[in-house]
Protein backbone atom coordinates (compact mmCIF):
# COMPACT_ATOMS: atom_id res chain seq x y z
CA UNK A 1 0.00 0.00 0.00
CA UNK A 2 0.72 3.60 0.46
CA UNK A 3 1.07 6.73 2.54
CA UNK A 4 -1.00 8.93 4.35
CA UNK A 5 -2.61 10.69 8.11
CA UNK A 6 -4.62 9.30 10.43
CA UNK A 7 -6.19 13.03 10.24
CA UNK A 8 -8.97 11.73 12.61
CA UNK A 9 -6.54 10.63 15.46
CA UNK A 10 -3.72 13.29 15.62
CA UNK A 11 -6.41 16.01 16.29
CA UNK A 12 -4.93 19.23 15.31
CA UNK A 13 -6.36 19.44 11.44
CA UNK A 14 -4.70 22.35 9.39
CA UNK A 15 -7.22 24.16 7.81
CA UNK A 16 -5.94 24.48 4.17
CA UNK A 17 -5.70 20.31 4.00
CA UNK A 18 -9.59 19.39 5.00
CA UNK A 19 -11.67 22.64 4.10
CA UNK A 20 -10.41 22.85 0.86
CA UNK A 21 -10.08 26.36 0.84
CA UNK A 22 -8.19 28.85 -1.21
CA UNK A 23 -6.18 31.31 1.19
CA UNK A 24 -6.49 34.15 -1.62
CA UNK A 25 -10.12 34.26 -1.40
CA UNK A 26 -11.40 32.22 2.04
CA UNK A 27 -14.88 32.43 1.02
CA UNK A 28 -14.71 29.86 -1.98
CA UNK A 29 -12.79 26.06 -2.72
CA UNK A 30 -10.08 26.19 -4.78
CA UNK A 31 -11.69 25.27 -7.63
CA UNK A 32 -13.72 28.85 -7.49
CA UNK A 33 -17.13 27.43 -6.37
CA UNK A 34 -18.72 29.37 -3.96
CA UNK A 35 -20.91 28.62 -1.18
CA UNK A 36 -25.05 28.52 -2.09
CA UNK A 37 -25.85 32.15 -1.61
CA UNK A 38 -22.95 33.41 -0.56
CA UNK A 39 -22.91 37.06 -0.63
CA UNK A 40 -18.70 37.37 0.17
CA UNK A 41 -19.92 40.38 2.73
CA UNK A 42 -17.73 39.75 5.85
CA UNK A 43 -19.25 39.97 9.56
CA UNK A 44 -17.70 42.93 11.79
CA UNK A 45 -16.37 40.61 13.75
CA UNK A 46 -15.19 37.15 12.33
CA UNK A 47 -15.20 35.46 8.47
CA UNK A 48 -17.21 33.32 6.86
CA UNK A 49 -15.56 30.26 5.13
CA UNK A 50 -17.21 28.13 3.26
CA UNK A 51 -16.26 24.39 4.56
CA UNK A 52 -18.02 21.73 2.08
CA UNK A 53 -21.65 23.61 1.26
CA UNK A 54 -22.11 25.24 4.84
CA UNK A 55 -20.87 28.78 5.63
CA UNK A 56 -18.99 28.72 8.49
CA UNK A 57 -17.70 31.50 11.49
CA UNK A 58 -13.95 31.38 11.90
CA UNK A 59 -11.89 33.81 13.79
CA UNK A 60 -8.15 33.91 12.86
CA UNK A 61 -4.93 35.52 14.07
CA UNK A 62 -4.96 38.09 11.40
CA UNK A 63 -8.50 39.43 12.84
CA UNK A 64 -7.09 38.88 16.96
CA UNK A 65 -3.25 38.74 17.13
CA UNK A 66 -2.45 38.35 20.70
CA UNK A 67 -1.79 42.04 21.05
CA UNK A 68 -5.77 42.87 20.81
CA UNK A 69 -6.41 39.46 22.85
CA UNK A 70 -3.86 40.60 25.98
CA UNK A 71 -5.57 44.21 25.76
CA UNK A 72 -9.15 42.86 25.87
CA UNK A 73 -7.65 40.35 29.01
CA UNK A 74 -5.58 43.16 30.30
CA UNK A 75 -7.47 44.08 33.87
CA UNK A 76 -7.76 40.09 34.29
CA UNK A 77 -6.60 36.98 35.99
CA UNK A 78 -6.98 33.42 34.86
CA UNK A 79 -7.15 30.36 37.19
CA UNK A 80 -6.42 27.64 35.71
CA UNK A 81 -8.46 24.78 37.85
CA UNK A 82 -6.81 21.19 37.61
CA UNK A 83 -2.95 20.39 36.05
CA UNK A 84 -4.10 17.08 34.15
CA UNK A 85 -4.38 16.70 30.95
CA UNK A 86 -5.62 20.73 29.34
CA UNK A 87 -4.50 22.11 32.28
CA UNK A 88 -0.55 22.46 32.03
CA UNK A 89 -0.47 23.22 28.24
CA UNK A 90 -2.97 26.24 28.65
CA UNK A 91 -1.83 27.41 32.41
CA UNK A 92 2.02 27.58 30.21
CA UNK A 93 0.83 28.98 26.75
CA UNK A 94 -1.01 31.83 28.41
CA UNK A 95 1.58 32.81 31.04
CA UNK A 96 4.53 32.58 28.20
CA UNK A 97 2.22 34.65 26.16
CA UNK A 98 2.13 37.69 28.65
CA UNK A 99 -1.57 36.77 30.73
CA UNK A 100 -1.73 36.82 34.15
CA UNK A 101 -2.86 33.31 35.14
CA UNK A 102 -2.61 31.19 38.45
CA UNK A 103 -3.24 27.51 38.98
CA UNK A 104 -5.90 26.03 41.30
CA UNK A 105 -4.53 22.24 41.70
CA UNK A 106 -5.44 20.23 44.83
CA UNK A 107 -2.33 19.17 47.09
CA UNK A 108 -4.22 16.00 47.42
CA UNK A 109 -3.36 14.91 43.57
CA UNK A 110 0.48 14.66 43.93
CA UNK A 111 0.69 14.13 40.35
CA UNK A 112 -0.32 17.55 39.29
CA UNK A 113 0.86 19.06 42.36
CA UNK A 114 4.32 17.70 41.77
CA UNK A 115 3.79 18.66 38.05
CA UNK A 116 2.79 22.62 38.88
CA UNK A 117 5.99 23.23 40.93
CA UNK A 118 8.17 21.71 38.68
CA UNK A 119 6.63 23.86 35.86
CA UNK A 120 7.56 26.77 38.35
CA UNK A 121 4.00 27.15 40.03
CA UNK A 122 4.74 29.35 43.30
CA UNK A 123 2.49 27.75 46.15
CA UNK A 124 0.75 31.13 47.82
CA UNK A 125 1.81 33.36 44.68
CA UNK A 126 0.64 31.77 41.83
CA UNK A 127 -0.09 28.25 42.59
CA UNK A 128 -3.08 28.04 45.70
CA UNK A 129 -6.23 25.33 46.40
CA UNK A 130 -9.29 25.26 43.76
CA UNK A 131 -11.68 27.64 46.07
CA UNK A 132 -8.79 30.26 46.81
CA UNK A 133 -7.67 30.63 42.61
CA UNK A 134 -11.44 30.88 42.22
CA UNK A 135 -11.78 33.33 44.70
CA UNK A 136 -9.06 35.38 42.93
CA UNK A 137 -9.75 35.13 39.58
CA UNK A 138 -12.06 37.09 37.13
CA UNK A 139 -11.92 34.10 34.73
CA UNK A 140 -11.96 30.30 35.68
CA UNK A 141 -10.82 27.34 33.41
CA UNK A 142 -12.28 24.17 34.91
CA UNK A 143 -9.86 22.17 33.29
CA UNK A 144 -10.24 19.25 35.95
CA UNK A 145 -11.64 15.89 34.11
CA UNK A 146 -15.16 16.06 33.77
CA UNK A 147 -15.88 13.42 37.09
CA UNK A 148 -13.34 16.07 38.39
CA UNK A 149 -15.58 18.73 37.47
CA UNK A 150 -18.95 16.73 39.56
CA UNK A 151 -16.82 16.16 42.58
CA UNK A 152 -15.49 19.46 42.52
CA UNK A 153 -18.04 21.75 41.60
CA UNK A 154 -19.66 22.36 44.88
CA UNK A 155 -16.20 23.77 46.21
CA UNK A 156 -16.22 25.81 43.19
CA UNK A 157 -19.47 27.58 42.49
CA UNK A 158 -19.37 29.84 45.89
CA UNK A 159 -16.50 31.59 44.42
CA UNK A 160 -17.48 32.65 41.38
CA UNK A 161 -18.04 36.49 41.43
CA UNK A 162 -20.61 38.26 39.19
CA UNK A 163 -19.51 39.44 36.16
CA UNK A 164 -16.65 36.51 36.03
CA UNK A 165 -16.27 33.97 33.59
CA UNK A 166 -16.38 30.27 33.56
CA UNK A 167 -14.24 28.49 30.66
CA UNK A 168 -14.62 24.80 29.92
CA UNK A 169 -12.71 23.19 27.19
CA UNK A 170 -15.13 20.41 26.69
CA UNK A 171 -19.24 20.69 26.96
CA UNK A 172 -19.73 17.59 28.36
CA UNK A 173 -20.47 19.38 31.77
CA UNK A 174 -22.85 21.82 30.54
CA UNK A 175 -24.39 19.87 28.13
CA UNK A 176 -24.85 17.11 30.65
CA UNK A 177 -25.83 19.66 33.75
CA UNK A 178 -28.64 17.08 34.91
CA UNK A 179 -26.05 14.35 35.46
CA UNK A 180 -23.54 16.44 36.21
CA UNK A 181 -24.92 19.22 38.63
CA UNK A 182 -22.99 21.78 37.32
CA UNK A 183 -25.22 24.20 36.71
CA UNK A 184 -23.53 28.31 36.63
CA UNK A 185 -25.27 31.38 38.15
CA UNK A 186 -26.56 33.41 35.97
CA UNK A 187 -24.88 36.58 36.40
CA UNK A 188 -21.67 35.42 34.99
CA UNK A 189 -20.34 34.28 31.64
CA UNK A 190 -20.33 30.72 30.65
CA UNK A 191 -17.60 30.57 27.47
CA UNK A 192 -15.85 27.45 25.86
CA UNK A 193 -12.41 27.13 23.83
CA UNK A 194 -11.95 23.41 22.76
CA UNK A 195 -8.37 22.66 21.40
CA UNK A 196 -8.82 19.96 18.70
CA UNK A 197 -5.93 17.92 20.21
CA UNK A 198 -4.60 16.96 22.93
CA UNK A 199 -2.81 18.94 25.61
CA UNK A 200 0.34 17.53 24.87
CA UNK A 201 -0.16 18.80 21.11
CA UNK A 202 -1.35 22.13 22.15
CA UNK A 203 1.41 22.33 24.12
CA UNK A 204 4.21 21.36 21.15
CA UNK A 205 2.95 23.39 18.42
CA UNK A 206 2.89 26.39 20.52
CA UNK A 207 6.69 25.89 21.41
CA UNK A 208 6.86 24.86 17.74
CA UNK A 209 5.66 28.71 16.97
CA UNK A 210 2.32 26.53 15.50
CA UNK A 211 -1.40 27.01 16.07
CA UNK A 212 -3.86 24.03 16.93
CA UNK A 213 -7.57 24.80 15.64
CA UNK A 214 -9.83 25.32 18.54
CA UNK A 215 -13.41 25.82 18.36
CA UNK A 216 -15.68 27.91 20.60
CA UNK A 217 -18.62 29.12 21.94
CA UNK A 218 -20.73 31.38 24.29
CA UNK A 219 -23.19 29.46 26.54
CA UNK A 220 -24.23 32.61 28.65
CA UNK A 221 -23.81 36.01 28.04
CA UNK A 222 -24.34 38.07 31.27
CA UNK A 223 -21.35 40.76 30.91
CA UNK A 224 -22.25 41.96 27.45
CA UNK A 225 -18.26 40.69 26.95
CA UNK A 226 -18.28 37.00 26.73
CA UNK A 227 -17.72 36.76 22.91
CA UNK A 228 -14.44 38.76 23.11
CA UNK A 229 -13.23 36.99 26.47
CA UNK A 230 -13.65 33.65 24.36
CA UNK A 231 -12.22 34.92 21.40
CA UNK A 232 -8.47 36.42 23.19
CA UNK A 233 -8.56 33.28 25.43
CA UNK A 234 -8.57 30.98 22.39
CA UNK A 235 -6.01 33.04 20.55
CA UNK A 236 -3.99 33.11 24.80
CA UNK A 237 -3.47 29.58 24.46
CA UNK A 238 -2.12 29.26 21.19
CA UNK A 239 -5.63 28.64 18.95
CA UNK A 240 -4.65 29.44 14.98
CA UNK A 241 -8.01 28.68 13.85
CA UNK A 242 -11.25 29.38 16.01
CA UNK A 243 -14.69 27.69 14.53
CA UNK A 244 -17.77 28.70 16.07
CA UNK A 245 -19.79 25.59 17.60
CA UNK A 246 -21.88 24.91 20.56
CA UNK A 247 -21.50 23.03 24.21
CA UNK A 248 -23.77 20.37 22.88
CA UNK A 249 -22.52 19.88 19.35
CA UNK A 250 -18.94 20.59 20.82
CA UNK A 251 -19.38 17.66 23.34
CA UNK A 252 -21.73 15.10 20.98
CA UNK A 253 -18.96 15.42 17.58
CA UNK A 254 -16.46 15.20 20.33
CA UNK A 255 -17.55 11.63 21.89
CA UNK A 256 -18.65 10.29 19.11
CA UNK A 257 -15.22 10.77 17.42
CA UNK A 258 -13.41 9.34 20.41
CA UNK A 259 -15.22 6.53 20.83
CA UNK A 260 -15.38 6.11 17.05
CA UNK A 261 -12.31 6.83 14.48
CA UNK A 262 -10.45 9.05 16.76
CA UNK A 263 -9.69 5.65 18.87
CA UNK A 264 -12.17 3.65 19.40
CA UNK A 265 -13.09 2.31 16.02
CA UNK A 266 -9.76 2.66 14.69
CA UNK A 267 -7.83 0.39 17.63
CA UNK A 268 -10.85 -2.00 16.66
CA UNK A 269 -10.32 -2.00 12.96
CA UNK A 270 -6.70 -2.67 13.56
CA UNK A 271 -6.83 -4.99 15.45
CA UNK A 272 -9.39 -7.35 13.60
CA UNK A 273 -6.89 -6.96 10.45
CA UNK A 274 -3.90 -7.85 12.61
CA UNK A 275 -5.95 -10.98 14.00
CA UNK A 276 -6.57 -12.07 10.10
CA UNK A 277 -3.43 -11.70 9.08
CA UNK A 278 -2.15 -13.51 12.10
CA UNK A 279 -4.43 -16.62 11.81
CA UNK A 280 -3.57 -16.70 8.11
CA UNK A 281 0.01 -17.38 8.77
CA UNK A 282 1.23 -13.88 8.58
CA UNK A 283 4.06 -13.24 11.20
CA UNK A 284 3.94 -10.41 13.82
CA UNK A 285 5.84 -8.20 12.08
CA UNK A 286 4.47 -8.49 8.89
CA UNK A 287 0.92 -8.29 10.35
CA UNK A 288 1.92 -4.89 12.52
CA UNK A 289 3.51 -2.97 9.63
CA UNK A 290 0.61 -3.95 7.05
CA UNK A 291 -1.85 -2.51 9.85
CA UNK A 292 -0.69 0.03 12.14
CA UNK A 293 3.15 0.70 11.00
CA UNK A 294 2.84 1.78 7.41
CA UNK A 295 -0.48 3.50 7.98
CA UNK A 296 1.00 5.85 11.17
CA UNK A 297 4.15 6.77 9.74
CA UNK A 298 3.59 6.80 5.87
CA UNK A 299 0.23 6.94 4.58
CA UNK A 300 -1.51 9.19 7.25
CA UNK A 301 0.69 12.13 7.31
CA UNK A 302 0.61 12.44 3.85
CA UNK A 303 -3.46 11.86 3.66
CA UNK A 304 -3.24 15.46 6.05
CA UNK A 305 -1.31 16.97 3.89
CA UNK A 306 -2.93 16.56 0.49
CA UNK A 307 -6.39 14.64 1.25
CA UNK A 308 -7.78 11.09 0.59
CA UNK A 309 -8.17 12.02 -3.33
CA UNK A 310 -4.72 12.87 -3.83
CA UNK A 311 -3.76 9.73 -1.62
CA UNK A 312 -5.50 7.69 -3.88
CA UNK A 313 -4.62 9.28 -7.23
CA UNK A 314 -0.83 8.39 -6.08
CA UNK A 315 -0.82 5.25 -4.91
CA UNK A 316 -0.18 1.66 -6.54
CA UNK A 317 -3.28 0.80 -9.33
CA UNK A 318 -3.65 -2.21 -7.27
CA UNK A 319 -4.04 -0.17 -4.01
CA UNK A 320 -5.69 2.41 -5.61
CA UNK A 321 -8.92 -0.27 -7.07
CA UNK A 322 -8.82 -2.23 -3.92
CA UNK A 323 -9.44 1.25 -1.91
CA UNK A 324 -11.87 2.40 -3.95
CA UNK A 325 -13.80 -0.83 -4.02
CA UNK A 326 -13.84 -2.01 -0.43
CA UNK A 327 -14.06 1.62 1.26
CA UNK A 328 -17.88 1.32 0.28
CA UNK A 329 -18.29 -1.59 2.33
CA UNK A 330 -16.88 -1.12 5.59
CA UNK A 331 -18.80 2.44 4.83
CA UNK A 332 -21.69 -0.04 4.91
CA UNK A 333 -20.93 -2.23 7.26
CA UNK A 334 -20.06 0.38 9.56
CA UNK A 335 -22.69 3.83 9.74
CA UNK A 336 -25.28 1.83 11.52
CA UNK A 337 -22.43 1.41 14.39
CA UNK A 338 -21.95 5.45 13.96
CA UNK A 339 -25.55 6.16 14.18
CA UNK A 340 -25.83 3.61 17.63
CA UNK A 341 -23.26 5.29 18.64
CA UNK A 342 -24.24 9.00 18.33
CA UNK A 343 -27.18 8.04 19.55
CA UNK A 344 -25.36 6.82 22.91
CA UNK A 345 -24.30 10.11 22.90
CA UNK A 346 -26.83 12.44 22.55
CA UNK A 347 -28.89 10.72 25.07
CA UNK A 348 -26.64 10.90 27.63
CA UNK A 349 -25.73 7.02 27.91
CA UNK A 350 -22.16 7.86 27.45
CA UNK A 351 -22.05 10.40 30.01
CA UNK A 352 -23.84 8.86 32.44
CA UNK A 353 -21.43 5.55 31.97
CA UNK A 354 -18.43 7.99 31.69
CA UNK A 355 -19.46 9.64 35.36
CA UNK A 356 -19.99 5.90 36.95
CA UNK A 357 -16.81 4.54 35.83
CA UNK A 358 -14.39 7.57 36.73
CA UNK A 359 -15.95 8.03 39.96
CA UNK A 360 -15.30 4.84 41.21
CA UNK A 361 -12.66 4.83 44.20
CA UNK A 362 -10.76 1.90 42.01
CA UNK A 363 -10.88 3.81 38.31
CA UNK A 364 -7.49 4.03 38.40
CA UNK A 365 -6.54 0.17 39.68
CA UNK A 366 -9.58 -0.74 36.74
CA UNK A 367 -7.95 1.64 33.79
CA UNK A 368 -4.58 0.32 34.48
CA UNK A 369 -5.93 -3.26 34.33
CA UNK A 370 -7.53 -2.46 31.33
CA UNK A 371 -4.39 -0.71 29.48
CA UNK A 372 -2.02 -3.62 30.57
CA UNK A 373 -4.28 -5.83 28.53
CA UNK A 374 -3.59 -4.06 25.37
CA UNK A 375 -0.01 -3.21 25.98
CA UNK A 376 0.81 -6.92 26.59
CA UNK A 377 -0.99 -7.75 23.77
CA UNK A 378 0.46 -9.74 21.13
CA UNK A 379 0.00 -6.99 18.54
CA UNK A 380 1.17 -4.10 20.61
CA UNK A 381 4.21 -6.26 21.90
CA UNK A 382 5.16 -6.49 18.20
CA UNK A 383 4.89 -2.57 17.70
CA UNK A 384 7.17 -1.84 20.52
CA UNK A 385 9.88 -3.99 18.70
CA UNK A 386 8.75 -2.66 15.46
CA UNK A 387 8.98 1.21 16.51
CA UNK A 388 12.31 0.56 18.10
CA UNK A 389 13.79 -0.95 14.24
CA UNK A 390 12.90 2.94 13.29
CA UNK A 391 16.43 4.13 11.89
CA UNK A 392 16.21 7.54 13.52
CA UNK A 393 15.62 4.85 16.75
CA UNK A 394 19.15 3.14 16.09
């Protein structure tokens, strides 16, 4: 076979690669067709692209460079609650970038703890509990996990100050507020920037003078300022693109693309090829680089770069008929899976399931079961040898 991306598992997607859009003229492809009824007229305040038929907001770096976002932020101070996963790449991008941000991290949770003084966290100047950065700040990131965010909400909601904002990077709180009980006052700002990749990727392509694509959106409105707060926090911690969304299609697109081809489907789909292959005769090796090896490092990338047509227009005719034939049937075989699964989502069955398992006191003893499992798998034991052959590994 050939080479490629897995587009839908390294998160950060570059805009000119999957919206097909020409930089000289954002508001049409590049072959020239415009958007139905597109009148090119720009909004005062963000662009319209046109992404596949649909007209979408996007607010760029050219519109907000970080001078206009650390004016609007100026008077401010960020907390940054919880130094887990979000937490350390924003809390870093936004201090580097000139904000004045403190950390909120529970002494209790030596990891991050540990983690926030080694990152140069001052306990009692910068770095204090959850309620006291609340207490302080004039905008909150609850960046804790979102069981985190249930078990900690009650210590956080008495110190929220009217006229403050709250900042989530993932809806599933809001969107959930039955299951989860967080539900915000109403004389604050409720705001959302969601990096499209993890925080360890937000985190290297800001140090790599790189944006991640973020998208946002304004749940409550109480200060008459929560658009711009959103906007010059997303551009703070290192956003290139922002697309406009909202908590519940932020959080539904979000778990459905986890569970699915993000992870989810794709460890699944490798692994049943691997198995084939395997009980064919195929060795480990051979099995591993025809399923995980050749796709990560060679066809993926390059399927990011220049899209699935121009993958297949330069591959192998063999490859090239075989992809174009058999595509259509794990397309088959596979939406009704997609639709049961969105519809998991949207009803809250995933939620609720996510809430019960990472609230149990032996999550972590149970998620390190589970992970063993696949690390001492046959197929991943293979990889590790595999990944180590790598010449820039010798």
């Amino acid at each position: 076979m050939n080479r490629g991306l897995l587009l839908f598992a390294i998160g950060p997607v570059f805009l000119p690669f999957w919206a097909g859009i020409c930089y000289n003229n954002p508001l049409t492809w590049v072959t020239g067709r415009e958007c139905p009824g597109n009148s090119q007229e720009k909004e005062e305040r963000m662009k319209k692209i046109c992404i596949g038929d649909v007209e979408e907001h996007v607010v760029d770096r050219a519109e907000w460079p970080l001078e206009k976002a650390r004016e609007v932020m100026k008077n401010e101070t960020i907390a940054i609650l919880g130094y887990g996963v979000q937490g350390p790449a924003q809390a870093l991008n936004l201090r580097d970038n000139g904000f004045n941000v403190i950390l909120g991290q529970s002494k209790e949770s030596k990891r991050g703890w540990d983690k926030a003084l080694a990152d140069g966290w001052k306990p009692g100047e910068t770095l204090f509990s959850i309620p006291e950065a609340t207490e302080r700040a004039t905008v909150t990131q609850f960046l804790l996990s979102d069981a985190g965010q249930k078990a900690c909400w009650p210590e956080v909601k008495p110190h929220l100050k009217e006229g403050d904002a709250l900042y989530f990077s993932h809806g599933f709180s809001i969107a959930f507020k039955e299951l989860t009980g967080v539900i915000p006052p109403p004389n604050i700002d409720v705001i959302l920037v969601a990096p499209k990749g993890s925080g360890t990727t937000v985190r290297r392509h800001f140090l790599e003078g790189r944006g991640i694509n973020s998208s946002y959106a304004v749940f409550q409105d109480f200060t008459g300022r929560a658009l711009e707060r959103t906007i010059a926090l997303g551009i703070g911690i290192g956003s290139g693109y922002l697309f406009e969304t909202t908590f519940e299609k932020e959080v539904y697109s979000d778990l459905t693309g986890e569970r699915g081809v993000l992870m989810g489907a794709i460890y699944g789909l490798w692994l049943a090829q691997y198995d084939v292959l395997r009980s064919n005769g195929h060795s480990p090796s051979e099995a591993f680089n025809e399923t995980v090896e050749e796709a990560t490092q060679s066809l993926y990338p390059l399927i990011g770069e220049n899209g699935m047509d121009w993958m297949y227009a330069n591959c192998s005719t063999t490859a090239q008929r075989g992809a174009l034939d058999w595509f259509k049937r794990f397309y088959e075989a596979s939406k009704p899976v997609f639709e049961q699964l969105y519809e998991s989502v949207k009803t809250g069955k995933e939620a609720q399931r996510t809430i019960d398992a990472n609230s149990r006191p032996d999550y972590r003893e149970q998620l390190d079961k589970e992970l063993a499992e696949i690390r001492d798998s046959e197929m991943w034991r293979a990889g590790a040898v595999v990944r180590s052959l790598r010449p820039e590994r010798q």
